[in-house]
N, C-alpha and C. Protein backbone atom coordinates (compact mmCIF):
# COMPACT_ATOMS: atom_id res chain seq x y z
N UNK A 1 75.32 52.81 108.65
CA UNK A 1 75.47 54.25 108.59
C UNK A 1 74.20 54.93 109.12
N UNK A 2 73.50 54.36 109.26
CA UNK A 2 71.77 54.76 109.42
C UNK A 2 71.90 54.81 110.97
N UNK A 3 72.47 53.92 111.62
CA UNK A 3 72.58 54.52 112.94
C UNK A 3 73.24 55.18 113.93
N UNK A 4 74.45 55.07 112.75
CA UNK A 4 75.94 56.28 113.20
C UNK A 4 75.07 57.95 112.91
N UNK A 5 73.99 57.82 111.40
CA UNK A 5 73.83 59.51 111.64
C UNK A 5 72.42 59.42 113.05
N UNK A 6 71.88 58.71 113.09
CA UNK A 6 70.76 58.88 114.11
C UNK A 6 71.92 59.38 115.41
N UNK A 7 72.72 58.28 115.85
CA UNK A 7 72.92 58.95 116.85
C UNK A 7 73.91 60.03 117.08
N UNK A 8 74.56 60.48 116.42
CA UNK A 8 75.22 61.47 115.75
C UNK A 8 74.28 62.59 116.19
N UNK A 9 73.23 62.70 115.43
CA UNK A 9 72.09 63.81 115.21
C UNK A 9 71.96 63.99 117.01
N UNK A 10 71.62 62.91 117.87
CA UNK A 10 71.04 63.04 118.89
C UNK A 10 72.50 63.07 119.85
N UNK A 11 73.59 63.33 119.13
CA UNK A 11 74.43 63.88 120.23
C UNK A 11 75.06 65.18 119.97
N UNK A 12 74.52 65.33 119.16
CA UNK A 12 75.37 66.78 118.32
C UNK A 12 73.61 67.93 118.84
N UNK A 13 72.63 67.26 119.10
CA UNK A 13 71.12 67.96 119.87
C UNK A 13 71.60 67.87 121.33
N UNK A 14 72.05 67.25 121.80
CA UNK A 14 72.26 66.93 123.43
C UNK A 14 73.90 68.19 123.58
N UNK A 15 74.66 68.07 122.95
CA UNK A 15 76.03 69.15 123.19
C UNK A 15 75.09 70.44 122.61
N UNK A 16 74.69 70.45 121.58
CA UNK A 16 73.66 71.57 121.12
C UNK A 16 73.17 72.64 122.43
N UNK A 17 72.19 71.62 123.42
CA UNK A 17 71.22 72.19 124.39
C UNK A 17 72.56 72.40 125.44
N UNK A 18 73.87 71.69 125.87
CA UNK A 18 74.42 71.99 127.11
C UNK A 18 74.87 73.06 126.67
N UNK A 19 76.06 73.18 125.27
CA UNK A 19 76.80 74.56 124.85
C UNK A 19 75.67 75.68 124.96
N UNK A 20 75.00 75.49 124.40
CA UNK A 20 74.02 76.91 124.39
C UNK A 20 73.81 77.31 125.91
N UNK A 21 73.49 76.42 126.60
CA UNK A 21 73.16 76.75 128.06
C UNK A 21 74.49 77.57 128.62
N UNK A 22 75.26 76.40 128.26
CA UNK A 22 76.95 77.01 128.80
C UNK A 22 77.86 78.42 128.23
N UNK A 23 77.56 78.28 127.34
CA UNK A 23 77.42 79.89 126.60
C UNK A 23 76.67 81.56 127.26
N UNK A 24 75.51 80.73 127.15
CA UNK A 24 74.25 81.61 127.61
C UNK A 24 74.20 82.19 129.21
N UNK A 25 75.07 81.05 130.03
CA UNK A 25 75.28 81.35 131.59
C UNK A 25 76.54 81.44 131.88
N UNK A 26 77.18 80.49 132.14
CA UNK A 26 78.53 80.57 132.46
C UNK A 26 79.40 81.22 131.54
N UNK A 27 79.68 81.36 130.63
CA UNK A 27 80.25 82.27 129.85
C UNK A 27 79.84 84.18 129.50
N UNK A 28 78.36 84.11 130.03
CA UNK A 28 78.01 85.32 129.46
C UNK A 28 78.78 86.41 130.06
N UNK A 29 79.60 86.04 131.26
CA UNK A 29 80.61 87.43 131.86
C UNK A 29 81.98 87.43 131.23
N UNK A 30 82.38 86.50 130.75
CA UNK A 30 83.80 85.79 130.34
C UNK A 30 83.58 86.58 128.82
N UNK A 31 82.56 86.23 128.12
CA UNK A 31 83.03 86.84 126.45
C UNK A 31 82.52 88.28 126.37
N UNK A 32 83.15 88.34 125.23
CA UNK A 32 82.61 89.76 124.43
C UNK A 32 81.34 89.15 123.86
N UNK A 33 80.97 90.96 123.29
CA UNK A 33 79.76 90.68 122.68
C UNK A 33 80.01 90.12 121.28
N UNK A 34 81.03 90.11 120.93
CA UNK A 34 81.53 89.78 119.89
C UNK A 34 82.11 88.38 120.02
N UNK A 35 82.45 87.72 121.08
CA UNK A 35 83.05 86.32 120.64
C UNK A 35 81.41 85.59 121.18
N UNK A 36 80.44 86.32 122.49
CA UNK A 36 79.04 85.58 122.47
C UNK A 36 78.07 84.91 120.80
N UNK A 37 78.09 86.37 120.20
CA UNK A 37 78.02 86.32 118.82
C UNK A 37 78.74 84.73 117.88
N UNK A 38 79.55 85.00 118.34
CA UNK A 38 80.79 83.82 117.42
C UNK A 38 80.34 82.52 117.68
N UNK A 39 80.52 82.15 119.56
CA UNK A 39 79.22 81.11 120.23
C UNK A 39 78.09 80.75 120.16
N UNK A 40 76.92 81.96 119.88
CA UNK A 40 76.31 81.58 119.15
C UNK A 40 75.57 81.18 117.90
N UNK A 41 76.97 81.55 117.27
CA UNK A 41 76.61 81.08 115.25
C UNK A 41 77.26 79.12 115.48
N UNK A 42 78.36 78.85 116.10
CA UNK A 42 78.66 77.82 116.55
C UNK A 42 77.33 76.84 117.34
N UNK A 43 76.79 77.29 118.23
CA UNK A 43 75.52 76.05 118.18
C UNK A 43 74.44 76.33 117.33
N UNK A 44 73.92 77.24 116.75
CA UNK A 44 73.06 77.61 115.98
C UNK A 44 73.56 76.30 114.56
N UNK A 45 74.47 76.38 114.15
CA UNK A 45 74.92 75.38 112.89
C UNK A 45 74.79 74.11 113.39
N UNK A 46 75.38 73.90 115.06
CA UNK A 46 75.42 72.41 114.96
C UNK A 46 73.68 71.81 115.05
N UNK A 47 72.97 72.74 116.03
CA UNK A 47 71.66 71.98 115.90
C UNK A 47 71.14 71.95 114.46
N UNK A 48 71.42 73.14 113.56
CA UNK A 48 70.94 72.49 111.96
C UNK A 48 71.26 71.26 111.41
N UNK A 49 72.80 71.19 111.55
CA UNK A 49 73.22 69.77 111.33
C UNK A 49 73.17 68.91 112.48
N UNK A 50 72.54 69.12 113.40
CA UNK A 50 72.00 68.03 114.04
C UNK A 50 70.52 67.16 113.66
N UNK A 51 69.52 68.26 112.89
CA UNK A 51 68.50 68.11 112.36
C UNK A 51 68.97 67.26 111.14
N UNK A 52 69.74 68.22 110.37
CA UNK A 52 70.09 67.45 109.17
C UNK A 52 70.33 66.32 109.28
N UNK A 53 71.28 65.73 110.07
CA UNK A 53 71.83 63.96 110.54
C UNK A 53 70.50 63.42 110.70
N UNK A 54 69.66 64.03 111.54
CA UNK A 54 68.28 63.39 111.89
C UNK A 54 67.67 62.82 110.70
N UNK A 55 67.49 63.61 110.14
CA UNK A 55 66.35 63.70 108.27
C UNK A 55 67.41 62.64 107.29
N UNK A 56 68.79 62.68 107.73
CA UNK A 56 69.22 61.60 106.61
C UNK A 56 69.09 60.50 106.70
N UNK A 57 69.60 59.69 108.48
CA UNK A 57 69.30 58.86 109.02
C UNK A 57 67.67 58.79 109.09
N UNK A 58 66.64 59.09 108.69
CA UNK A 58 65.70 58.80 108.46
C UNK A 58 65.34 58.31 107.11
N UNK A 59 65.83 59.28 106.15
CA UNK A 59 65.68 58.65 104.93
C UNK A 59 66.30 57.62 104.36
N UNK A 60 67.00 57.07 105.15
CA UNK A 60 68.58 55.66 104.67
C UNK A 60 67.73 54.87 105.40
N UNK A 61 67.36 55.09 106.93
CA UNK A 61 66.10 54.13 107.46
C UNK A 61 64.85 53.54 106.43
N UNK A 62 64.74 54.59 105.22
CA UNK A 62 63.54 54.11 104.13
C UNK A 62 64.03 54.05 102.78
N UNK A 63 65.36 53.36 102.87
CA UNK A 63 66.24 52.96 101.91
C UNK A 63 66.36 54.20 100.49
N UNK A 64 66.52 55.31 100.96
CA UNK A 64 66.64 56.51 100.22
C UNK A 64 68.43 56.63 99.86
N UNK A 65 68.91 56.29 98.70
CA UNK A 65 70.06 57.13 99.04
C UNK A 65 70.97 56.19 99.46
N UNK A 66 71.77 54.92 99.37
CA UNK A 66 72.76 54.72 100.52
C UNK A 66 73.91 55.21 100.20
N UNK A 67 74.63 55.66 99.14
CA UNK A 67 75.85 56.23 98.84
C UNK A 67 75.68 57.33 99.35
N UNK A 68 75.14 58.56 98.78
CA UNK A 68 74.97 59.76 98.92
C UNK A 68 74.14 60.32 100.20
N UNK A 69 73.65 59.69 101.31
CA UNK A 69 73.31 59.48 102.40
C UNK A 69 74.73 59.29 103.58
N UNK A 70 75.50 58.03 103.25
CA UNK A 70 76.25 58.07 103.17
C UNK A 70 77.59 59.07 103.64
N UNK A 71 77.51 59.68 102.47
CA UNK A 71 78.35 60.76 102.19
C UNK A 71 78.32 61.81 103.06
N UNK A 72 76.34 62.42 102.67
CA UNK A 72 75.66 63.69 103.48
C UNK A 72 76.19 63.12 105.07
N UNK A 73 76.44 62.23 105.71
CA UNK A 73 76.02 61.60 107.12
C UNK A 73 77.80 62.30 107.35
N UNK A 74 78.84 61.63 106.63
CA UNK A 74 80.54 61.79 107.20
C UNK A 74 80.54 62.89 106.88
N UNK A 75 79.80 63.54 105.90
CA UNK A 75 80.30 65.15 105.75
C UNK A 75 79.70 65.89 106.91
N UNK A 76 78.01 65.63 106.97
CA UNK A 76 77.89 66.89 108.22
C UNK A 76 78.35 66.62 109.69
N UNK A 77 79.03 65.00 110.03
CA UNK A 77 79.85 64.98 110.94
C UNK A 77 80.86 65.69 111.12
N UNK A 78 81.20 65.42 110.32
CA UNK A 78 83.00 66.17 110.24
C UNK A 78 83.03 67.44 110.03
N UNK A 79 82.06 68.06 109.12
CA UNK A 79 81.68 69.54 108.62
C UNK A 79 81.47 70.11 109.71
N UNK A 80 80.51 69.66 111.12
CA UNK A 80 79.69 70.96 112.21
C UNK A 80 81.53 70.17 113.53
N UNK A 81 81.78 69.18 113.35
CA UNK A 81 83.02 68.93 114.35
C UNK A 81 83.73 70.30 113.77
N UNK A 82 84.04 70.51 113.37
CA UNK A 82 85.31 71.45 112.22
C UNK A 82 85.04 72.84 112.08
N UNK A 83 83.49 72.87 111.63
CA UNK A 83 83.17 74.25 111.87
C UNK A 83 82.68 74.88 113.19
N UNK A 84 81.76 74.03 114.00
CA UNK A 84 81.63 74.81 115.20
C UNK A 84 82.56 74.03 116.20
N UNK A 85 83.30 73.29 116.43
CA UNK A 85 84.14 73.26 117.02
C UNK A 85 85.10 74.16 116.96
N UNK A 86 85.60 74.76 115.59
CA UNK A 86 86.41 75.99 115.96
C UNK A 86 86.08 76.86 116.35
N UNK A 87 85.01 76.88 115.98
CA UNK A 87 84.06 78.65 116.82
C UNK A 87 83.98 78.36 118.15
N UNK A 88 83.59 77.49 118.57
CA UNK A 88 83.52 77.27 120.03
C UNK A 88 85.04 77.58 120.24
N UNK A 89 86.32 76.55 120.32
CA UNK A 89 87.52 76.99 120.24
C UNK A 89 88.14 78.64 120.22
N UNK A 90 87.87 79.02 119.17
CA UNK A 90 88.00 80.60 119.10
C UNK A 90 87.11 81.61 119.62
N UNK A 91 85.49 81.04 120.08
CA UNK A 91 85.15 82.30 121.63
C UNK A 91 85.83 82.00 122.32
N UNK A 92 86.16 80.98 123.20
CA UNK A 92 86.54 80.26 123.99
C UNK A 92 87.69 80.78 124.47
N UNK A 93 88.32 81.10 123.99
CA UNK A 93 90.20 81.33 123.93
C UNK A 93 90.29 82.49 123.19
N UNK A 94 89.79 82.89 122.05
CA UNK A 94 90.35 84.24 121.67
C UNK A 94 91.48 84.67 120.11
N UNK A 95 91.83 82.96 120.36
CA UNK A 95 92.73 82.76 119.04
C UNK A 95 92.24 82.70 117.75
N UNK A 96 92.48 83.76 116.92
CA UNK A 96 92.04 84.12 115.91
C UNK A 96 92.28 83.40 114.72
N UNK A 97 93.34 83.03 114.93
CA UNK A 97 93.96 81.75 113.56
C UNK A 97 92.87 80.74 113.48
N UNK A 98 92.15 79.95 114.45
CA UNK A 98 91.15 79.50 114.67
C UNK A 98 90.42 79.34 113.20
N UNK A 99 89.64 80.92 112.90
CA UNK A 99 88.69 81.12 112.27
C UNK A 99 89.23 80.65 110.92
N UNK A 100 90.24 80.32 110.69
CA UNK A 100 91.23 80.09 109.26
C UNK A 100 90.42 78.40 109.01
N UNK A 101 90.41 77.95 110.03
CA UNK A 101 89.89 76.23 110.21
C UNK A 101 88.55 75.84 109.87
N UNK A 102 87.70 77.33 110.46
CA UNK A 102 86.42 77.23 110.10
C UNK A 102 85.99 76.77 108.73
N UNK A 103 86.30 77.77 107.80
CA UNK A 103 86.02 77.48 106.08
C UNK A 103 85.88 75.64 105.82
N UNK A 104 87.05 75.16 106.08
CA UNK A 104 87.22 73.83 106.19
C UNK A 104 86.00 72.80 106.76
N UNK A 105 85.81 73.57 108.01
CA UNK A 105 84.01 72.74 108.39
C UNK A 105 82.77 73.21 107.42
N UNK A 106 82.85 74.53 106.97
CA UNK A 106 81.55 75.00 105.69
C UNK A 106 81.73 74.02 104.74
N UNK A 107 83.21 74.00 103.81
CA UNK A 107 83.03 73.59 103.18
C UNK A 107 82.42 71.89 102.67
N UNK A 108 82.47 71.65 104.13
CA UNK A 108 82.23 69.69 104.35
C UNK A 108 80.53 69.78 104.55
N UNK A 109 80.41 71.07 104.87
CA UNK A 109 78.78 71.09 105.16
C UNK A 109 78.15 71.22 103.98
N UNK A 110 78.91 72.00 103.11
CA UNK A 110 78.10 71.96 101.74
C UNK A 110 78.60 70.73 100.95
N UNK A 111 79.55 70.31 100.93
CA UNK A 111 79.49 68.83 100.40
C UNK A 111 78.71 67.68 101.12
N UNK A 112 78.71 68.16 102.36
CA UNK A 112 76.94 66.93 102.39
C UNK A 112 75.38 67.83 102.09
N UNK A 113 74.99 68.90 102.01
CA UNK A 113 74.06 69.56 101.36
C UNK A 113 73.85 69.16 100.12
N UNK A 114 75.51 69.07 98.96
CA UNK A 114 75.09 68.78 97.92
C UNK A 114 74.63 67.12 97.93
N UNK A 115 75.57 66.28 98.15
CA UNK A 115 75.32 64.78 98.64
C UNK A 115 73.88 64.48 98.88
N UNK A 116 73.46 64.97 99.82
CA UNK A 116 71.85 65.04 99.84
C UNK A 116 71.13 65.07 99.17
N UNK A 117 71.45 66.06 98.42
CA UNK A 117 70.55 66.70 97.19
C UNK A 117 70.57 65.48 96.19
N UNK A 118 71.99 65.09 95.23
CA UNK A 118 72.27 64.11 94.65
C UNK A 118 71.50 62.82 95.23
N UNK A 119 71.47 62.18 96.41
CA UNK A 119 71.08 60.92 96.87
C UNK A 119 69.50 61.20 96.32
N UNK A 120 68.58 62.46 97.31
CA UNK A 120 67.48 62.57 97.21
C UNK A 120 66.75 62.45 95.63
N UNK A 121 67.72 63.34 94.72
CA UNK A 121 67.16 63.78 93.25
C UNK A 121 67.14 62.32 92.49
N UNK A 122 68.60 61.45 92.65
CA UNK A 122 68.25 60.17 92.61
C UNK A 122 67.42 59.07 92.23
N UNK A 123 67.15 59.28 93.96
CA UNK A 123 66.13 58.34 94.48
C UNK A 123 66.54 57.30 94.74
N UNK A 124 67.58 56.66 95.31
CA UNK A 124 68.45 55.70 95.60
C UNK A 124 67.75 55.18 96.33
């Protein structure tokens, strides 16, 4: 799991730097100021949880945590896939139902926030 979140972290930093770019240029005539906005709360989260993957997979690297490491690692995968993948999805296109999907990626983000917390307080 220690090297599913490392590289996780360093591909969710690598789509991080292209979306933002791709946002920031090629898109900046295509959206509103209001779905740019939306685009950029969508990479803004994933590079956090790209950091985050980084810092867990570091701490499971120093045997911190392996359950709740673990956990934090499939949740903020699936949590920033879910949440900024729909935001991306819904600047992107416009479809508003979209944002209904989002909640669903928060809520996986705070179940690895808490996970974290639990592994760290621990001391696993």
């Amino acid at each position: 799991m220690t090297q599913f979140a490392l590289a996780a972290a360093s591909l969710y930093g690598l789509l991080g730097v292209l979306l933002g770019a791709f946002g920031a240029h090629a898109l900046a005539d295509r959206l509103t100021a209001d779905m740019q906005a939306i685009w950029h709360t969508a990479v803004q989260y994933q590079f956090y949880h790209a950091l985050a993957l980084l810092g867990v997979g570091l701490l499971a690297r120093q045997g911190v945590g392996s359950a709740g490491t673990s956990v934090a690692t499939i949740c903020f995968v699936l949590g920033t896939l879910v949440f900024s993948g729909s935001l991306y999805l819904l600047a992107f296109s416009g479809l508003r139902w979209l944002g209904a999907i989002t909640p669903i990626g928060g809520v996986l983000l705070i179940v690895g926030w808490a996970a974290l917390l639990w592994a760290v307080l621990r001391g696993q």
